[in-house]
Protein backbone atom coordinates (compact mmCIF):
# COMPACT_ATOMS: atom_id res chain seq x y z
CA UNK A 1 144.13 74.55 110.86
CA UNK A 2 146.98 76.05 112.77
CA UNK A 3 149.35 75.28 109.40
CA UNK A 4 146.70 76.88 107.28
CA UNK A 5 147.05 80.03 109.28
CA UNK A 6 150.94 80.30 108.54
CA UNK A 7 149.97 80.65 105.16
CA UNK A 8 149.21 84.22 103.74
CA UNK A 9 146.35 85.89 103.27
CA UNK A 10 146.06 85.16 98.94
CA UNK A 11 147.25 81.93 99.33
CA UNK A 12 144.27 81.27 102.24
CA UNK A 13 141.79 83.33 100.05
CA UNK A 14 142.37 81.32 96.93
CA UNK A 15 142.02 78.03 99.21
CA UNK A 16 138.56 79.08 100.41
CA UNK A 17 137.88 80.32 96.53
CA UNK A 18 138.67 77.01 95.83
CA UNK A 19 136.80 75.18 98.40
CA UNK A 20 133.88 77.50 97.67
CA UNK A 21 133.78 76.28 94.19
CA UNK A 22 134.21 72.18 94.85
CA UNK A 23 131.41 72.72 97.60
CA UNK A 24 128.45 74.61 94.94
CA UNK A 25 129.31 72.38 92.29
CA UNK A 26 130.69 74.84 89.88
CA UNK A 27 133.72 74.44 87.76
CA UNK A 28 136.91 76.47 88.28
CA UNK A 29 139.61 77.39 86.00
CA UNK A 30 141.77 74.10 85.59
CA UNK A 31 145.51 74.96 87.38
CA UNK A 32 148.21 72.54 87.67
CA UNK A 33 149.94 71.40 90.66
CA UNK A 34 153.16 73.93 90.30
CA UNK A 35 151.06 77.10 90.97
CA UNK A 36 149.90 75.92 94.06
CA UNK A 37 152.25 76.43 97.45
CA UNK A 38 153.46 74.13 99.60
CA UNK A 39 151.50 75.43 102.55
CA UNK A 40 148.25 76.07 100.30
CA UNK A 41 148.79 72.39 99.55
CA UNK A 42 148.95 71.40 103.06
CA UNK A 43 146.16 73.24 103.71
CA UNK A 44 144.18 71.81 100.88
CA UNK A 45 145.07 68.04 102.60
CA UNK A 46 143.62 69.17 106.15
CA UNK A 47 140.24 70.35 105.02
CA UNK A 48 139.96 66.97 102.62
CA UNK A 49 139.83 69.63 99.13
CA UNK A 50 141.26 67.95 95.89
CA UNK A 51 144.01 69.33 94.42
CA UNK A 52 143.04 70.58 90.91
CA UNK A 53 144.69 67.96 89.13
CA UNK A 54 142.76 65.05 91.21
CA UNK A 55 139.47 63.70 90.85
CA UNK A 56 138.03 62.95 94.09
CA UNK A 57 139.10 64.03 97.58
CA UNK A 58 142.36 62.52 99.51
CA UNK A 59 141.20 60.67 102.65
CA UNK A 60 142.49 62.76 105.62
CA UNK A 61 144.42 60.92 108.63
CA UNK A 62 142.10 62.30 111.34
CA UNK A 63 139.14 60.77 109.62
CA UNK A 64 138.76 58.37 112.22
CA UNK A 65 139.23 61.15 114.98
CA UNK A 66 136.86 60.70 118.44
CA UNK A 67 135.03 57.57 117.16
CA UNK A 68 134.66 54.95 119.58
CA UNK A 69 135.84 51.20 118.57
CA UNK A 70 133.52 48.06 118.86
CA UNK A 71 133.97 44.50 117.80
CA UNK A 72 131.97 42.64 115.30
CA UNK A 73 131.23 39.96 117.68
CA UNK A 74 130.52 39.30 121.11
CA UNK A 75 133.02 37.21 123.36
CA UNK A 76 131.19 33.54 123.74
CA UNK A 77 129.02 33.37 127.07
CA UNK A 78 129.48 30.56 129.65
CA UNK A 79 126.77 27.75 128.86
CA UNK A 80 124.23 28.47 131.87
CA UNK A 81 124.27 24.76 132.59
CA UNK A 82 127.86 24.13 132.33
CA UNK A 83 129.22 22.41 135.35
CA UNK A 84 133.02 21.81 135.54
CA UNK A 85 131.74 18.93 138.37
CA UNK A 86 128.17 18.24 139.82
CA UNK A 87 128.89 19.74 143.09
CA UNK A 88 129.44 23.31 141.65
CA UNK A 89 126.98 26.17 143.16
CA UNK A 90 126.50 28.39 140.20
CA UNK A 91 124.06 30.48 142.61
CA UNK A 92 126.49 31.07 145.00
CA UNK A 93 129.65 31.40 143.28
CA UNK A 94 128.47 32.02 139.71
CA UNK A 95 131.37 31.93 136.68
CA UNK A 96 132.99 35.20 136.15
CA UNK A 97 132.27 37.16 133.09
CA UNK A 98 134.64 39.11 131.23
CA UNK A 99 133.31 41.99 130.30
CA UNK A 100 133.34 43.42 126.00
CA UNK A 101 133.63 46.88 126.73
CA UNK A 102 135.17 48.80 129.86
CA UNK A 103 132.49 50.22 132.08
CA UNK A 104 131.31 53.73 131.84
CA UNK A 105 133.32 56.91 132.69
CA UNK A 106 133.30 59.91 133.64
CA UNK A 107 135.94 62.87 132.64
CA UNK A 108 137.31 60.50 130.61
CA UNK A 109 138.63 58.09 133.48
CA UNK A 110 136.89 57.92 136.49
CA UNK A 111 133.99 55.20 137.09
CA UNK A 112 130.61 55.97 136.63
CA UNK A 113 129.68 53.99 139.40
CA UNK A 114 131.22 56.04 141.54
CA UNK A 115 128.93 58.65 140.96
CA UNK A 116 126.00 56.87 140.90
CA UNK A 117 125.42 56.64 144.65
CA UNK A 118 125.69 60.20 145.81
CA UNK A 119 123.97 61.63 142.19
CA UNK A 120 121.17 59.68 143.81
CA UNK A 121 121.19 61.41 147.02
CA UNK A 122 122.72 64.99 146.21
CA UNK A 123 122.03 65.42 142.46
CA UNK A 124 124.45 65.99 139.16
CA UNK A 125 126.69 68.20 141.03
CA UNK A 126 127.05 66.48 144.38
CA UNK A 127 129.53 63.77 143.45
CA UNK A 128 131.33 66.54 141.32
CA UNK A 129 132.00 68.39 144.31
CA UNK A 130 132.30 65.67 146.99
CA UNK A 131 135.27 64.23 145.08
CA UNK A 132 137.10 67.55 143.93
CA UNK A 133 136.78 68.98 148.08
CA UNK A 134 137.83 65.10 149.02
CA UNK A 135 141.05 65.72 146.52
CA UNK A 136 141.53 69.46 147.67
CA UNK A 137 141.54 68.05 151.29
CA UNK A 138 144.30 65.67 150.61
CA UNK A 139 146.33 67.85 149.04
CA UNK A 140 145.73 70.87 151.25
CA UNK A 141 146.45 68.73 154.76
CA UNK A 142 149.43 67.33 152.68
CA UNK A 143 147.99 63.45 152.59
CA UNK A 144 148.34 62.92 149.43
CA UNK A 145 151.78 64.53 148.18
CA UNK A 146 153.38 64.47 144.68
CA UNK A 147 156.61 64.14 143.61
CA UNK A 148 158.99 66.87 142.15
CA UNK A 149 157.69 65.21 138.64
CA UNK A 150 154.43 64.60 139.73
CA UNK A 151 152.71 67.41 136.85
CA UNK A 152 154.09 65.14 134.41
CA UNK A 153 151.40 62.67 134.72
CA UNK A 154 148.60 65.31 133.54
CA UNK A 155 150.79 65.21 130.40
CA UNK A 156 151.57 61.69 129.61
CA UNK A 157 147.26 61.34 130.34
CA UNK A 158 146.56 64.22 127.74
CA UNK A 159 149.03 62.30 125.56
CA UNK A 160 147.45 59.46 125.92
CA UNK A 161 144.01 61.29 125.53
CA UNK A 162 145.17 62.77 122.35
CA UNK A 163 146.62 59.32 120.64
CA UNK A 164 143.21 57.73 121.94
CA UNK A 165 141.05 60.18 120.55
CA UNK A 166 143.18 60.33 116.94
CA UNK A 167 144.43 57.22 116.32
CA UNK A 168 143.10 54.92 118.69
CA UNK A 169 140.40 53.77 116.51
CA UNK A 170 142.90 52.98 114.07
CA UNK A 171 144.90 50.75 116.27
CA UNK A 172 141.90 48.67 118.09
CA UNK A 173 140.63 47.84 114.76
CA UNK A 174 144.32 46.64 113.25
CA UNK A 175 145.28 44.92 116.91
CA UNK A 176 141.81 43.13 116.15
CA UNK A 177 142.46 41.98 112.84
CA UNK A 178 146.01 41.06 113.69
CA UNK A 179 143.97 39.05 116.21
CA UNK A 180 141.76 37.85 114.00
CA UNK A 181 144.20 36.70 111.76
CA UNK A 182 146.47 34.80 114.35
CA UNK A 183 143.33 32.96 115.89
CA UNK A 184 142.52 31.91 111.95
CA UNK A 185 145.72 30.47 111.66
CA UNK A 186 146.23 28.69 114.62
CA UNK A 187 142.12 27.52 113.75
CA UNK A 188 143.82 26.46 110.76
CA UNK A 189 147.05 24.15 112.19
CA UNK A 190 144.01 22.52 114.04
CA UNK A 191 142.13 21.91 111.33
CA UNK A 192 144.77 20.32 109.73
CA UNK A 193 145.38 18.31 112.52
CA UNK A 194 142.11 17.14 113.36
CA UNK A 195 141.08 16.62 108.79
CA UNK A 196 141.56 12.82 109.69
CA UNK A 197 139.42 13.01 112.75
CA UNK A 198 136.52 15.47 111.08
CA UNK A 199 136.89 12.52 108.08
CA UNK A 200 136.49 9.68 110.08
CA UNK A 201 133.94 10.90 112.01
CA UNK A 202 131.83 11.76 108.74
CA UNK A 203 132.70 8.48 107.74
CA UNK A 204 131.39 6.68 110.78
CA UNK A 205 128.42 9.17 110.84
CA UNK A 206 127.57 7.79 107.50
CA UNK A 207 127.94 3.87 108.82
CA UNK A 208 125.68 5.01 111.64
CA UNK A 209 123.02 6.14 109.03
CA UNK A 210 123.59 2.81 106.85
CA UNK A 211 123.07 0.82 109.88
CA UNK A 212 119.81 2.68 111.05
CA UNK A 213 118.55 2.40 107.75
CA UNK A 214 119.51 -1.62 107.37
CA UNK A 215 118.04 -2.53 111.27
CA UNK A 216 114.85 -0.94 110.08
CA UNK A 217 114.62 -2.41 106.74
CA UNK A 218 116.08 -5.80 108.29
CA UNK A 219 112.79 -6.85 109.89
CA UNK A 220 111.06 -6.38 106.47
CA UNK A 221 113.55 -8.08 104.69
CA UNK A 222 113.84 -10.98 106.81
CA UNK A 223 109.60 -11.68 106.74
CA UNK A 224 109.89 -11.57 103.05
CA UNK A 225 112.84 -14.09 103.18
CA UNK A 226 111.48 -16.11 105.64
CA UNK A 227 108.26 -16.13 103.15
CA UNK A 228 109.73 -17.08 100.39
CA UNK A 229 111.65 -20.06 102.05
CA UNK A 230 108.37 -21.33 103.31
CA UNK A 231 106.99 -21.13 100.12
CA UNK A 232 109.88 -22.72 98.42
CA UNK A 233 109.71 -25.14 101.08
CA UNK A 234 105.77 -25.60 100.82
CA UNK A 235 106.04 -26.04 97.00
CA UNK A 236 108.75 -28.93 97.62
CA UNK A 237 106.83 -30.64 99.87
CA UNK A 238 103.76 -30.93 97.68
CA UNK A 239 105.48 -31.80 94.80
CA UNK A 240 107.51 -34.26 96.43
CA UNK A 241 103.88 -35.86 98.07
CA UNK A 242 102.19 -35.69 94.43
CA UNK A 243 105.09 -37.91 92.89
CA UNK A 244 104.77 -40.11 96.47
CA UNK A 245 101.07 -40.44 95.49
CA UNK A 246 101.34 -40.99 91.93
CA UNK A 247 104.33 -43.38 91.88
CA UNK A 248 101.76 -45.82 94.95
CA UNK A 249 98.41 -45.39 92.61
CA UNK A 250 101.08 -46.56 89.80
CA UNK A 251 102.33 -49.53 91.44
CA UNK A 252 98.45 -50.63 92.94
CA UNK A 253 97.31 -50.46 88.99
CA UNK A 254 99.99 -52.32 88.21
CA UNK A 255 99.47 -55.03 90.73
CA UNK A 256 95.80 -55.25 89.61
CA UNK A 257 96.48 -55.67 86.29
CA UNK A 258 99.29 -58.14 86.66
CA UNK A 259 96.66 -59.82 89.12
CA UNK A 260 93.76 -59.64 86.38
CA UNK A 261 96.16 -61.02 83.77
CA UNK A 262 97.03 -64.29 85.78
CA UNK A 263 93.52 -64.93 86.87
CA UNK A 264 92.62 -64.94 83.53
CA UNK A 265 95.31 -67.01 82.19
CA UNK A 266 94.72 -69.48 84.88
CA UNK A 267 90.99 -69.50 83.88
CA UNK A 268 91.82 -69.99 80.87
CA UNK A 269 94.45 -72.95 81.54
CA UNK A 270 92.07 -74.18 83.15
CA UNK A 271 89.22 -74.40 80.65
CA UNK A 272 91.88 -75.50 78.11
CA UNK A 273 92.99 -78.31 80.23
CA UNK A 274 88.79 -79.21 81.10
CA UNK A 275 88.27 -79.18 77.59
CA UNK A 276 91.40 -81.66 76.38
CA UNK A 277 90.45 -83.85 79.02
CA UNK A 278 86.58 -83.95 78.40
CA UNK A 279 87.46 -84.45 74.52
CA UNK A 280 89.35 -87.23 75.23
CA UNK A 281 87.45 -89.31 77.00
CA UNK A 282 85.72 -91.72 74.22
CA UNK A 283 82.28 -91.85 75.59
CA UNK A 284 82.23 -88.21 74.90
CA UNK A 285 83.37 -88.46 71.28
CA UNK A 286 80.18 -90.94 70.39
CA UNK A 287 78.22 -88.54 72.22
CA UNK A 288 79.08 -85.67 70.53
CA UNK A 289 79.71 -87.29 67.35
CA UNK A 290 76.03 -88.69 67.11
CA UNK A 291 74.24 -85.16 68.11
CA UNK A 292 76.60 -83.73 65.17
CA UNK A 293 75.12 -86.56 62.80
CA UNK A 294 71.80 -86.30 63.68
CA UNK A 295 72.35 -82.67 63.45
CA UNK A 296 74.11 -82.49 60.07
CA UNK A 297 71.18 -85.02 58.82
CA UNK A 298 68.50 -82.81 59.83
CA UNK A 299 69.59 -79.95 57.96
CA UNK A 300 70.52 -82.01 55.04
CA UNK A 301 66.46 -82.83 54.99
């Protein structure tokens, strides 16, 4: 603003003409670049107007003036049941916390909890006045003395209050990506390191999984095993008694007919041997001989 003020008096009219007209909406006379000063342009570049050769508006450095930084993500928290060793009171002596943000303040760097106690007690303006007469006392009774350079510290803290307030927002947020991106590659060199580990530890999460899933199925698997080798070993068996039992009932028909055949052939030796020797006996022949005569004679009549 304090540039734009150096320029003169046309020049800053035909700025605000200008801004006037890029504000409504409405459509000025196209100019080029050249009939446009070099303060007029600098002005144009402070109040973010587009030059009338551009299309949209240049982003101004001090966009990012008074805004307060805050990261993405929160710093990890202590597990509340983490215990370095068993013996460790966490009541008593509790892990220290490191905090996101800095506490609150008041004109811009003193504590807030210093005024918390006496606001209670004397009201908004109590600890205003308590510690400017407390910092009036030690300089008035010489207790607190400053240096021959001592009034240069108000100026390096409004310097610093100026570069916080313009580009400090700036710089958090590129320290934290820097940050970010030095933490990602040192995640990344361990990563690399540990790719055998994170694969052999899928791996043997896998064998895990095979295993539970074989001792569960095992039991099943080994009834139906053991089933079919007792039926294998039931089917054997039977078989081999029905060929026992068939190859005895064989050899006890056998035996009774070889028995059968002899009896009968020594029945009928003996009748054949009877029969010779009755036949040859001559009393017998006459005997027989006459009844066949007589026999032969009676059915000749």
């Amino acid at each position: 603003m304090s540039l734009s003020r150096l320029s003169s008096p046309q020049l800053y009219s035909r700025v605000f003409v200008v801004a006037r007209g890029a504000a409504t909406g409405h459509a000025t006379a196209q100019a080029s670049d050249n009939s446009i000063g070099y303060f007029e342009k600098i002005a144009y570049r402070f109040k973010g107007i587009p030059l009338p050769t551009e299309t949209e508006a240049p982003k101004s450095m001090f966009d990012a003036c008074n805004k307060e930084w805050s990261a993405p993500e929160l710093l990890p928290a202590v597990p509340k049941d983490f215990k370095e060793h068993p013996d460790r009171d966490l009541t008593n002596y509790p892990y220290p916390s490191r905090p996101m943000y800095p506490p609150k303040s008041r004109l811009l760097m003193m504590p807030d909890s210093w005024f918390t106690p006496f606001q209670k007690v004397t009201g908004t303006s109590g600890p205003y006045l308590f510690f400017g007469g407390l910092f009036a006392f030690l300089v008035n009774k010489e207790l607190w003395v400053f240096e021959e350079q001592g009034h240069m510290t108000v100026g390096w803290i409004l310097f610093y209050l100026l570069v916080s307030r313009t580009v400090g927002y700036k710089i958090d947020a590129g320290l934290y990506k820097d940050y970010q991106d030095r933490v990602g590659f040192f995640k990344g060199l361990i990563q690399e390191d540990l790719k055998e580990a994170v694969d052999f530890r899928k791996t043997s999460a896998k064998q895990t999984e095979s295993l539970a899933a074989l001792k569960e199925s095992m039991p099943v698997s080994l009834k139906e095993s053991m089933q079919l080798q007792i039926e294998a070993a039931y089917r054997k068996n039977v078989q081999t008694v029905s060929n026992e039992i068939k190859r005895r009932i064989d050899y006890l028909k056998e035996t009774e007919e070889t028995k059968a055949r002899f009896e009968r052939d020594q029945l009928l030796k003996l009748i054949n041997e009877s029969v010779e020797k009755q036949v040859s006996q001559k009393d017998f022949q006459e005997k027989f001989l006459q009844n066949a005569i007589q026999q032969l004679k009676g059915i000749a009549v």
